[in-house]
C-alpha atoms as a PDB file:
ATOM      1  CA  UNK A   1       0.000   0.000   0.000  1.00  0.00           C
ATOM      2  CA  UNK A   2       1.435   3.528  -0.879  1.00  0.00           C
ATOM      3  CA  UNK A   3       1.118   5.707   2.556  1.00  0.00           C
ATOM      4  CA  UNK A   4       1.540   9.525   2.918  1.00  0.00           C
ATOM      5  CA  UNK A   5       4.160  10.644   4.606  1.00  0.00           C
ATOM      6  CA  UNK A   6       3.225  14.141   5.893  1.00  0.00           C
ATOM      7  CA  UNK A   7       6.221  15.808   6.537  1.00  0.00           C
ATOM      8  CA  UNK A   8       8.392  14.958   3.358  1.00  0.00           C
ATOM      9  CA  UNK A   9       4.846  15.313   1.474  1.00  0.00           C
ATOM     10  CA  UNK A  10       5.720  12.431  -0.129  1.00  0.00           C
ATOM     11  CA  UNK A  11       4.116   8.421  -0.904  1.00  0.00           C
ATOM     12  CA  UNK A  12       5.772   5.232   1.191  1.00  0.00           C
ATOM     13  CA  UNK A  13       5.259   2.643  -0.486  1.00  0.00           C
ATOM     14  CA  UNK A  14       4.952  -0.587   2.427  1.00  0.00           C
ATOM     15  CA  UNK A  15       3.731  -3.859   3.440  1.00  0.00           C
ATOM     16  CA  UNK A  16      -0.277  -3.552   3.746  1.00  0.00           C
ATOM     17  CA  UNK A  17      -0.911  -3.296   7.811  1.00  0.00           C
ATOM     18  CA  UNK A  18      -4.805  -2.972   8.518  1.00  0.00           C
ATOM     19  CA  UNK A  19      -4.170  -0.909  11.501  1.00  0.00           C
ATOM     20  CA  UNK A  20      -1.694   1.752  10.006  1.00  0.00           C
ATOM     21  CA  UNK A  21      -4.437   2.134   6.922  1.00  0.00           C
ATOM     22  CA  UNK A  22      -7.347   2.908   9.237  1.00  0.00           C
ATOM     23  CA  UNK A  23      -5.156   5.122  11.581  1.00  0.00           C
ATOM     24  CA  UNK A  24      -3.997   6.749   8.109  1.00  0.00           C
ATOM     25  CA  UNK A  25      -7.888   7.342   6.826  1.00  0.00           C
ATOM     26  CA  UNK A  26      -9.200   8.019  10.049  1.00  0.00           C
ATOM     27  CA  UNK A  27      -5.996  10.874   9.564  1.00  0.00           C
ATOM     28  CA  UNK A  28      -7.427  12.135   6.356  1.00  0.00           C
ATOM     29  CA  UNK A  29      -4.603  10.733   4.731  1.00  0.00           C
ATOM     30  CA  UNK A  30      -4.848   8.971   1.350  1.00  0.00           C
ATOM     31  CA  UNK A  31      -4.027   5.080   1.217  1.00  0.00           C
ATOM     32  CA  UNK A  32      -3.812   3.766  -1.775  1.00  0.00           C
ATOM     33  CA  UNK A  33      -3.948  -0.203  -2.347  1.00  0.00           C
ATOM     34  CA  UNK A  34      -0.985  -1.438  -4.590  1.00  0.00           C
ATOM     35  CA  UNK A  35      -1.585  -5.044  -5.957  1.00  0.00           C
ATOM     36  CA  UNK A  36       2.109  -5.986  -7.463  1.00  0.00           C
ATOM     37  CA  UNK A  37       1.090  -9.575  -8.092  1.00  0.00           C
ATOM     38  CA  UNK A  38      -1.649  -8.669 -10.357  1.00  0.00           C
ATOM     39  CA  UNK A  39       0.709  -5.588 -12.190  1.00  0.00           C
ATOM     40  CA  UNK A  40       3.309  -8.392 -12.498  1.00  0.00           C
ATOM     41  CA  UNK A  41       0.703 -11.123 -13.982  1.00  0.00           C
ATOM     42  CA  UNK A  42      -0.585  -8.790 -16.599  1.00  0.00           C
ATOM     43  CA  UNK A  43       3.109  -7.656 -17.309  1.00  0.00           C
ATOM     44  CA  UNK A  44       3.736 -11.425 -18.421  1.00  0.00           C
ATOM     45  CA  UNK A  45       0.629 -11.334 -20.262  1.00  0.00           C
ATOM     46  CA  UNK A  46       1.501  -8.822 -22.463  1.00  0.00           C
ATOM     47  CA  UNK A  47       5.181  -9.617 -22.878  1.00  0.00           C
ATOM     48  CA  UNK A  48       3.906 -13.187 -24.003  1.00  0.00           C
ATOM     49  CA  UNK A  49       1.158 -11.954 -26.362  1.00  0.00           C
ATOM     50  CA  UNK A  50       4.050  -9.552 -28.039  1.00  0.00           C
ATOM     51  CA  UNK A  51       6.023 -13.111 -27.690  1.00  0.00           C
ATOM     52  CA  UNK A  52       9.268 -11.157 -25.572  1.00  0.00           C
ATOM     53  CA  UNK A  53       8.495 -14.254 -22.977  1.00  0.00           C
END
């Protein structure tokens, strides 16, 4: 999950913990959900249709 990080205004990008994502919303603060597996299984999918796998 990508967290905010108020005071460098920037994104963290971490390990999905249920607790630090409420704490974060109940904050205001954006969390945004970040599936890798699934960006990595439609990566291969398209390297293998353009046949680079």
């Amino acid at each position: 999950m990508l967290l905010s990080e108020a005071q460098e205004r920037s994104l963290a990008l971490m390990e999905y913990d249920r607790t630090k994502a409420i704490a974060s919303l109940d904050e205001g603060k954006p969390v945004i959900p970040v599936w890798l597996d699934k960006i990595y299984q439609r990566l291969v999918l398209q390297l293998e249709k353009q046949g680079l796998k």
